[in-house]
N, C-alpha and C. Protein backbone atom coordinates (compact mmCIF):
# COMPACT_ATOMS: atom_id res chain seq x y z
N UNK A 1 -54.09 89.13 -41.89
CA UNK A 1 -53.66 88.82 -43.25
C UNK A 1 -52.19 88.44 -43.20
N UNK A 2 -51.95 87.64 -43.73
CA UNK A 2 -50.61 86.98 -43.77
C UNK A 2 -50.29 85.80 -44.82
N UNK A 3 -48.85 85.82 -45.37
CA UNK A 3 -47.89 85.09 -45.88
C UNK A 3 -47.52 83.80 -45.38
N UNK A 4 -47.32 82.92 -45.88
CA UNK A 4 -47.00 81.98 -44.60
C UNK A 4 -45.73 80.98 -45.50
N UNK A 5 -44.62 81.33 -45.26
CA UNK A 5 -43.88 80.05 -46.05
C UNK A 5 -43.21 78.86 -45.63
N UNK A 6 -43.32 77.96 -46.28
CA UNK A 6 -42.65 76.58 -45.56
C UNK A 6 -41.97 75.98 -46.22
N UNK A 7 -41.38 75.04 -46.10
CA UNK A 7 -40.39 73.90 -47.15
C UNK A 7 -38.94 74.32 -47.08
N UNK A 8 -38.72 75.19 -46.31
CA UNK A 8 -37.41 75.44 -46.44
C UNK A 8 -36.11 74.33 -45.37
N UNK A 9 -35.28 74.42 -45.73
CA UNK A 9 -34.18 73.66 -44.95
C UNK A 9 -33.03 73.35 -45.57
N UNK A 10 -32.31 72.29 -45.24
CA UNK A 10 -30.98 71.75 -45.24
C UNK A 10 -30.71 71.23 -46.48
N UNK A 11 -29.95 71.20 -48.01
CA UNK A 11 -29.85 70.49 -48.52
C UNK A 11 -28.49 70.14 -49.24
N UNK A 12 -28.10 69.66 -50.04
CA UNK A 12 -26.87 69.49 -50.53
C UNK A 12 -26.53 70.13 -51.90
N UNK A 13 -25.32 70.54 -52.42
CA UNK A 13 -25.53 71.09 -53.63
C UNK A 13 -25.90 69.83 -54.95
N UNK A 14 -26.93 70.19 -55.57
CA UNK A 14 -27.10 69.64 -57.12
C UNK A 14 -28.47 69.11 -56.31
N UNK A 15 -29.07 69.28 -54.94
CA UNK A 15 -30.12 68.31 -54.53
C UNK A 15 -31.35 69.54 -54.45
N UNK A 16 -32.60 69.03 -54.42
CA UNK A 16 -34.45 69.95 -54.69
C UNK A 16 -34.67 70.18 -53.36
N UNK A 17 -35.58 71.60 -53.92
CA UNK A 17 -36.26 71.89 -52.46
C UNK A 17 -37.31 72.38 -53.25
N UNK A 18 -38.59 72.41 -52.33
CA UNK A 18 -40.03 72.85 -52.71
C UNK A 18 -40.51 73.85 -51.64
N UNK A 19 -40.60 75.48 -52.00
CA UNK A 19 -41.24 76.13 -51.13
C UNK A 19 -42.42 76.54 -51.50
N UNK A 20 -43.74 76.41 -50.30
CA UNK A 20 -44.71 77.20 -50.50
C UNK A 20 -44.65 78.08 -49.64
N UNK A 21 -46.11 79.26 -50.21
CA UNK A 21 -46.49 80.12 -49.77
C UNK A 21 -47.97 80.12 -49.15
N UNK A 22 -48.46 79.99 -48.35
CA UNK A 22 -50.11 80.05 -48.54
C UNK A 22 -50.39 81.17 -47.97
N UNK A 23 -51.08 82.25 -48.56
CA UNK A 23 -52.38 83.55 -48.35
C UNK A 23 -53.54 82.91 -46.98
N UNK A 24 -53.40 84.08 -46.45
CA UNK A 24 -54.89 83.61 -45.71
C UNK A 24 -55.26 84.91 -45.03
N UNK A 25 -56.49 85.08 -44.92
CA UNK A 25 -57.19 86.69 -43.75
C UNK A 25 -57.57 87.50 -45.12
N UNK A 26 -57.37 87.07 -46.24
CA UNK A 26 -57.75 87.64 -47.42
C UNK A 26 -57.68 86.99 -49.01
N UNK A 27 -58.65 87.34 -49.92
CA UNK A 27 -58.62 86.68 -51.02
C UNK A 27 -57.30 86.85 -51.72
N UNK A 28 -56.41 86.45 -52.05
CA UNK A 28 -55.22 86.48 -53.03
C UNK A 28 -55.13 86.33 -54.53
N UNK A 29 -56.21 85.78 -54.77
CA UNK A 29 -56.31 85.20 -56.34
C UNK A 29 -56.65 85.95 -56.84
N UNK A 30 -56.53 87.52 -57.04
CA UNK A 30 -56.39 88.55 -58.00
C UNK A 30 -55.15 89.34 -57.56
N UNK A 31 -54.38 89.02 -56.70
CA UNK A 31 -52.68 89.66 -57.08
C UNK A 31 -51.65 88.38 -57.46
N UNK A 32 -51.06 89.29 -58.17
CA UNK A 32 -49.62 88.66 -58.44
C UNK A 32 -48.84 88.29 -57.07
N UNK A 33 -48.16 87.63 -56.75
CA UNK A 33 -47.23 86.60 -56.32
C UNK A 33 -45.61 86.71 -56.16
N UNK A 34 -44.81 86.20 -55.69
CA UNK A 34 -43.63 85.99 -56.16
C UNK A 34 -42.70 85.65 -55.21
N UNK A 35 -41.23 85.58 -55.59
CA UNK A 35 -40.60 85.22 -54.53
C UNK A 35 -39.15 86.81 -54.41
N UNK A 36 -38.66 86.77 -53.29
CA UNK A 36 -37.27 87.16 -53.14
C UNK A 36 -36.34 86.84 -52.38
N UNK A 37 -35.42 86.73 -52.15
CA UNK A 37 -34.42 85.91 -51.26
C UNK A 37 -33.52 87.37 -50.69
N UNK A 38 -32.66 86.82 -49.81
CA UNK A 38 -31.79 87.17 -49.26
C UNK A 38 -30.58 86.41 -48.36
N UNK A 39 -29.57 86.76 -49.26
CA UNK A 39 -28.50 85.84 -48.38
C UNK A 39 -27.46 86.49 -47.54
N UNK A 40 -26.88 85.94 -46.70
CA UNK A 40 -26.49 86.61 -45.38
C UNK A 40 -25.14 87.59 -46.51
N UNK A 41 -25.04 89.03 -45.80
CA UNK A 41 -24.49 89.88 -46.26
C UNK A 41 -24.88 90.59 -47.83
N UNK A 42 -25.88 90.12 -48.00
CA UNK A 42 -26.12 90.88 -49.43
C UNK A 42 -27.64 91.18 -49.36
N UNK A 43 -27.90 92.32 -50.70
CA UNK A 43 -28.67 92.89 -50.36
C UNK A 43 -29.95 91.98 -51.09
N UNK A 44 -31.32 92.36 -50.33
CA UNK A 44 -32.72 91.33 -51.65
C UNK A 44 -32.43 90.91 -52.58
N UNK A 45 -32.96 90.12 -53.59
CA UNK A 45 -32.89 90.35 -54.90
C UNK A 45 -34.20 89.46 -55.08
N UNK A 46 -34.39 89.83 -56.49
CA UNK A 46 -35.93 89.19 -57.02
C UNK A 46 -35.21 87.58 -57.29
N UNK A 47 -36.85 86.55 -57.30
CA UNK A 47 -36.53 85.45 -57.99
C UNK A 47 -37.47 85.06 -58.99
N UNK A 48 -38.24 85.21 -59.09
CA UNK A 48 -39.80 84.96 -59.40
C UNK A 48 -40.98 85.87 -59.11
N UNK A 49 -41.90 85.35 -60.15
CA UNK A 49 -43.47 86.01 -59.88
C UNK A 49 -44.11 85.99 -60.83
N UNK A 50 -45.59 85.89 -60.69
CA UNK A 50 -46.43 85.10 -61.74
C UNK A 50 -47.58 86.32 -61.28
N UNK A 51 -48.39 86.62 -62.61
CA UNK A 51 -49.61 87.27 -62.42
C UNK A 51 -50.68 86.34 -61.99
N UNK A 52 -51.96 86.86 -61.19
CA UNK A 52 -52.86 86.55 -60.77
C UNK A 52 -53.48 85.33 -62.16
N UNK A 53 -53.68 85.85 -63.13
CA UNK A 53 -53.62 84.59 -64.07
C UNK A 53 -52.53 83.63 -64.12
N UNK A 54 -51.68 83.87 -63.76
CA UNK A 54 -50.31 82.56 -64.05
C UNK A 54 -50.34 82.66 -65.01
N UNK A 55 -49.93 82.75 -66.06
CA UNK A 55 -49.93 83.02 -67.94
C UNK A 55 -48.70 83.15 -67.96
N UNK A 56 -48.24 84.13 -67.23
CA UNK A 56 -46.55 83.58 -67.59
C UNK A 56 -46.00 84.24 -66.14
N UNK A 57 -44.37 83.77 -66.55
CA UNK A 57 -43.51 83.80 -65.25
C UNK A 57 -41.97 84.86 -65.50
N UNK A 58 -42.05 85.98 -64.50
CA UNK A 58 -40.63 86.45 -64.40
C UNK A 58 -39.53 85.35 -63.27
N UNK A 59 -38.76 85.27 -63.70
CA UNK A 59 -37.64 84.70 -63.29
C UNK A 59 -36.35 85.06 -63.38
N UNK A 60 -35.37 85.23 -62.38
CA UNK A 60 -33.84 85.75 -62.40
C UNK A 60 -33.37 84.87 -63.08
N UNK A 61 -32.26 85.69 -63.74
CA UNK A 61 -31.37 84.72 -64.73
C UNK A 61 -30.77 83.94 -64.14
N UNK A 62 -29.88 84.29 -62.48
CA UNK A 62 -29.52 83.27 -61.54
C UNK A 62 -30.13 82.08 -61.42
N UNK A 63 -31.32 81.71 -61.47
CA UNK A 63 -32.28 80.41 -61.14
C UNK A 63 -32.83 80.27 -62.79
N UNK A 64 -32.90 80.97 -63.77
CA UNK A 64 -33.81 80.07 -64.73
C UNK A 64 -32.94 78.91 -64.89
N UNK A 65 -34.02 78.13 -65.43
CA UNK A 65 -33.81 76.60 -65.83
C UNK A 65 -33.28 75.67 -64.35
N UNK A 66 -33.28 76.00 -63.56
CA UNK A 66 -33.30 75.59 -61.98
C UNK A 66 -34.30 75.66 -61.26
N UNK A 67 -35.33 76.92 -61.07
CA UNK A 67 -36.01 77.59 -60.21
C UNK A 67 -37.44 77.34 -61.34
N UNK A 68 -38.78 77.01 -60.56
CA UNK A 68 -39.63 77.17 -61.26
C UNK A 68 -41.17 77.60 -60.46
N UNK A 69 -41.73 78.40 -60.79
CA UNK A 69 -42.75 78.94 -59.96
C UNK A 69 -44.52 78.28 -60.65
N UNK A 70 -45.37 78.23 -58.93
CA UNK A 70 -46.16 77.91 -59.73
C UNK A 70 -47.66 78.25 -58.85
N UNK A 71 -49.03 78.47 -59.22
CA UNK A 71 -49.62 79.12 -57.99
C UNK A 71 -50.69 77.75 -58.34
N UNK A 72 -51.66 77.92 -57.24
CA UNK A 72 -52.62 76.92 -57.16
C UNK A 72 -54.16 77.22 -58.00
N UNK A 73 -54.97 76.70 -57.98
CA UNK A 73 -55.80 76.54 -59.11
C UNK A 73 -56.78 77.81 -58.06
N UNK A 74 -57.34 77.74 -56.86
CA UNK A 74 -57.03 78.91 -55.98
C UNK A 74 -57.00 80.39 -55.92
N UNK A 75 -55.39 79.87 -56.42
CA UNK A 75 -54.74 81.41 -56.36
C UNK A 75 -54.29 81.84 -54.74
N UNK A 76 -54.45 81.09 -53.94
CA UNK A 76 -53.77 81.53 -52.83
C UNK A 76 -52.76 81.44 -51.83
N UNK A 77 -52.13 79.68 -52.99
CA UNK A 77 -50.81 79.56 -52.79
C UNK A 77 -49.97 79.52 -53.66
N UNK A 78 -48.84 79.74 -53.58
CA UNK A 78 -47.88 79.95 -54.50
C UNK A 78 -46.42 78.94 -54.41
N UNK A 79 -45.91 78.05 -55.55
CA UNK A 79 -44.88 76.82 -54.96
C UNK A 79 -43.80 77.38 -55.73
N UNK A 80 -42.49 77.22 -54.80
CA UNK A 80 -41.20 77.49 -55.55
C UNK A 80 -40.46 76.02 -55.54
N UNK A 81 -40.32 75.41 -57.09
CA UNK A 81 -39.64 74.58 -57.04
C UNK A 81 -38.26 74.35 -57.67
N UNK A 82 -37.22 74.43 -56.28
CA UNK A 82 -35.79 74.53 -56.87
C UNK A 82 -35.27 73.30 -56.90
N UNK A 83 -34.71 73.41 -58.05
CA UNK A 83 -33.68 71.87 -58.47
C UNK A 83 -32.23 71.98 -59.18
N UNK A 84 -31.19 71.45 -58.66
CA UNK A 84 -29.85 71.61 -58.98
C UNK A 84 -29.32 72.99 -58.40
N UNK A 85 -29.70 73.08 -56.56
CA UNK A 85 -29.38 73.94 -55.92
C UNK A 85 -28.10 74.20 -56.00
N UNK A 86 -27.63 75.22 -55.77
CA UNK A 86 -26.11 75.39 -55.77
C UNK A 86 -25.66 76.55 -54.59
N UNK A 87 -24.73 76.48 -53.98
CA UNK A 87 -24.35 77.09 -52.38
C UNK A 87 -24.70 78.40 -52.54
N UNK A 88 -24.70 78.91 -53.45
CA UNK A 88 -25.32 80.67 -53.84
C UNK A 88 -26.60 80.53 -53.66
N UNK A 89 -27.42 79.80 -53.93
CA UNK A 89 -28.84 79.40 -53.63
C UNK A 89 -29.25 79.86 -52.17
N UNK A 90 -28.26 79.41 -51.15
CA UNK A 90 -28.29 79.75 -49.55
C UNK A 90 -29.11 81.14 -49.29
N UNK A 91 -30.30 81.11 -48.21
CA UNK A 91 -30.51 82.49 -48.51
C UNK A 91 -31.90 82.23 -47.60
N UNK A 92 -32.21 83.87 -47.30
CA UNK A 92 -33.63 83.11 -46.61
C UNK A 92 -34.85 83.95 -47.91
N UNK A 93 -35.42 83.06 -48.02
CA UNK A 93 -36.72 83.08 -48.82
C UNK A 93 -38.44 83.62 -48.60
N UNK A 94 -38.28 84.82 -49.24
CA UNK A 94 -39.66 85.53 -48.98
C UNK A 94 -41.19 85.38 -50.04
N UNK A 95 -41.62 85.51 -49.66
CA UNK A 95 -42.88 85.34 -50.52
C UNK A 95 -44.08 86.83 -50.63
N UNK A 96 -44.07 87.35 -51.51
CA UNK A 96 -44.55 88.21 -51.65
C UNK A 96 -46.09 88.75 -52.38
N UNK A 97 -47.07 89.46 -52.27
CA UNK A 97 -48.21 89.27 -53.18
C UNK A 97 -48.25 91.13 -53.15
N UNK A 98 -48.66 91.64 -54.25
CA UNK A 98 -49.58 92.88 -54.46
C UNK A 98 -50.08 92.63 -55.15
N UNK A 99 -51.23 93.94 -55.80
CA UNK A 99 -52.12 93.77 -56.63
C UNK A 99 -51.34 94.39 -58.13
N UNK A 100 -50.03 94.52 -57.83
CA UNK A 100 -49.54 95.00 -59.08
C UNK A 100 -48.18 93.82 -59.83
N UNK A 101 -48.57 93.58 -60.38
CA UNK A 101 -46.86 92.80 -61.17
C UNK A 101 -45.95 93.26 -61.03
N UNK A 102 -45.97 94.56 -61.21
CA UNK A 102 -44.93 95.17 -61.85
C UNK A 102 -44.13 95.71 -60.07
N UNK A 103 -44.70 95.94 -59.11
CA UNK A 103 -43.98 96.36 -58.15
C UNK A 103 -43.30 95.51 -57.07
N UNK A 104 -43.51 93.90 -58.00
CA UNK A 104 -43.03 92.65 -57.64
C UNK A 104 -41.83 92.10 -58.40
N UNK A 105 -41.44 92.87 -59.34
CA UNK A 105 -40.97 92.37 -61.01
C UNK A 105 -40.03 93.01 -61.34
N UNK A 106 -39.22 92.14 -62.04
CA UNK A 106 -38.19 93.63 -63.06
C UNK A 106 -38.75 94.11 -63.56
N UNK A 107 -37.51 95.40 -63.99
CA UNK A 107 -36.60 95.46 -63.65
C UNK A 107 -36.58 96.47 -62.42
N UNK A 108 -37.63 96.49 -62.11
CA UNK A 108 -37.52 97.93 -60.71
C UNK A 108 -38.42 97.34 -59.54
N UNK A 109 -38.34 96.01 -58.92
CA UNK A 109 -39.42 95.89 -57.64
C UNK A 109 -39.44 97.07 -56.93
N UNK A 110 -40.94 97.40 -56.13
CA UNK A 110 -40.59 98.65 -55.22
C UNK A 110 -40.61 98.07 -54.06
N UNK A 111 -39.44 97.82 -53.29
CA UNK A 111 -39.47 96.96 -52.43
C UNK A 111 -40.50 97.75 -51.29
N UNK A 112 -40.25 98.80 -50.73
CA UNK A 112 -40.72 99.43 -49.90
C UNK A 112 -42.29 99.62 -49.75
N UNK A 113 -42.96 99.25 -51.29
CA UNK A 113 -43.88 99.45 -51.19
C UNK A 113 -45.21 98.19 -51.36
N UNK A 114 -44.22 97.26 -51.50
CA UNK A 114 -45.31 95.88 -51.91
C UNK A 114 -46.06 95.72 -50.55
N UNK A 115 -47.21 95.29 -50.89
CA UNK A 115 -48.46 95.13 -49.80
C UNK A 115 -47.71 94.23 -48.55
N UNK A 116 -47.49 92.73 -49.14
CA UNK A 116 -47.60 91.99 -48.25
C UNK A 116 -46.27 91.23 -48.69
N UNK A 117 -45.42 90.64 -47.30
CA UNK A 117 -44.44 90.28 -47.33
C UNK A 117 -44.39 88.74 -45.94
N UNK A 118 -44.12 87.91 -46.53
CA UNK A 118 -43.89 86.95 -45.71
C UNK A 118 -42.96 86.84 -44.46
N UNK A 119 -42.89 86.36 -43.84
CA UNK A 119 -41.67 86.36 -42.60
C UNK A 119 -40.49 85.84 -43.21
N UNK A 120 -40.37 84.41 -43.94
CA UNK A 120 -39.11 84.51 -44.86
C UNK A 120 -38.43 82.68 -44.05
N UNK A 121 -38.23 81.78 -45.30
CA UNK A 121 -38.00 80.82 -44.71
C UNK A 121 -36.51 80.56 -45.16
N UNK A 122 -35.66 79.40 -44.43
CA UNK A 122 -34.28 79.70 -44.76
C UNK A 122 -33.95 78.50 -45.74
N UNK A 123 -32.62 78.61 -46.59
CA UNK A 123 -33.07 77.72 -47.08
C UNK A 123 -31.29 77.11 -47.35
N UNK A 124 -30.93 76.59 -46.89
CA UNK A 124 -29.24 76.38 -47.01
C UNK A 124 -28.79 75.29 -47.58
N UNK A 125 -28.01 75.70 -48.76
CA UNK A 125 -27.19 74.64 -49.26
C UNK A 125 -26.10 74.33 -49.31
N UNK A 126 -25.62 72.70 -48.56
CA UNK A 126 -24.14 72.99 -48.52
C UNK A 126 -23.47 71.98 -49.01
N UNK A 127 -21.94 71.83 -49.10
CA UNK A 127 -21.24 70.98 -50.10
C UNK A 127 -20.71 70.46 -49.33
């Protein structure tokens, strides 16, 4: 069972990047989703995450109206699409699924305890 993320790389500030996630070794399309980052010297933080319905979307205030999440008809991949990156953006990018929202979500992820966690793709923006 595994996470798998891709799309990450090199870009410039104010320029898009598109990350997926794809599920596989198990059905996904009844957990929630999401993303978290990490940039060198600081600690996780949430970005996103959508319930197994997709009906609606948590998002950090850092990325709304930039950052937009979205899962497949599926349910077993999940797309992060960032636009008007900015050098704080820099960071490596995880993809996450449980069967709970809420231990994916503000305001309290449990980091320690979410099922499944991606290896984490990088994603750098520079000026």
């Amino acid at each position: 069972v595994q996470l798998l993320e891709s799309g990450g790389g090199l870009v410039q500030v104010g320029g898009s990047l598109s990350l997926s996630c794809q599920g596989s070794g198990r059905d996904f399309s009844r957990y929630a989703m999401g993303w978290f980052r990490q940039a060198p010297g600081k600690e996780r933080e949430f970005v996103a995450s959508l319930p197994w319905t997709a009906r609606s979307m948590y998002i950090a205030d850092s990325v709304k109206g930039r950052f937009t999440m979205s899962r497949d008809l599926a349910g077993n991949t999940v797309f992060l699409q960032m636009n008007n990156l900015k050098s704080e953006d820099t960071a490596v990018y995880y993809c996450v699924a449980d069967p709970s929202l809420e231990a994916i979500s503000p305001p309290s992820p449990k980091y320690d305890a979410i099922d499944y966690w991606g290896k984490g793709v990088l994603v750098t923006v520079s000026s």
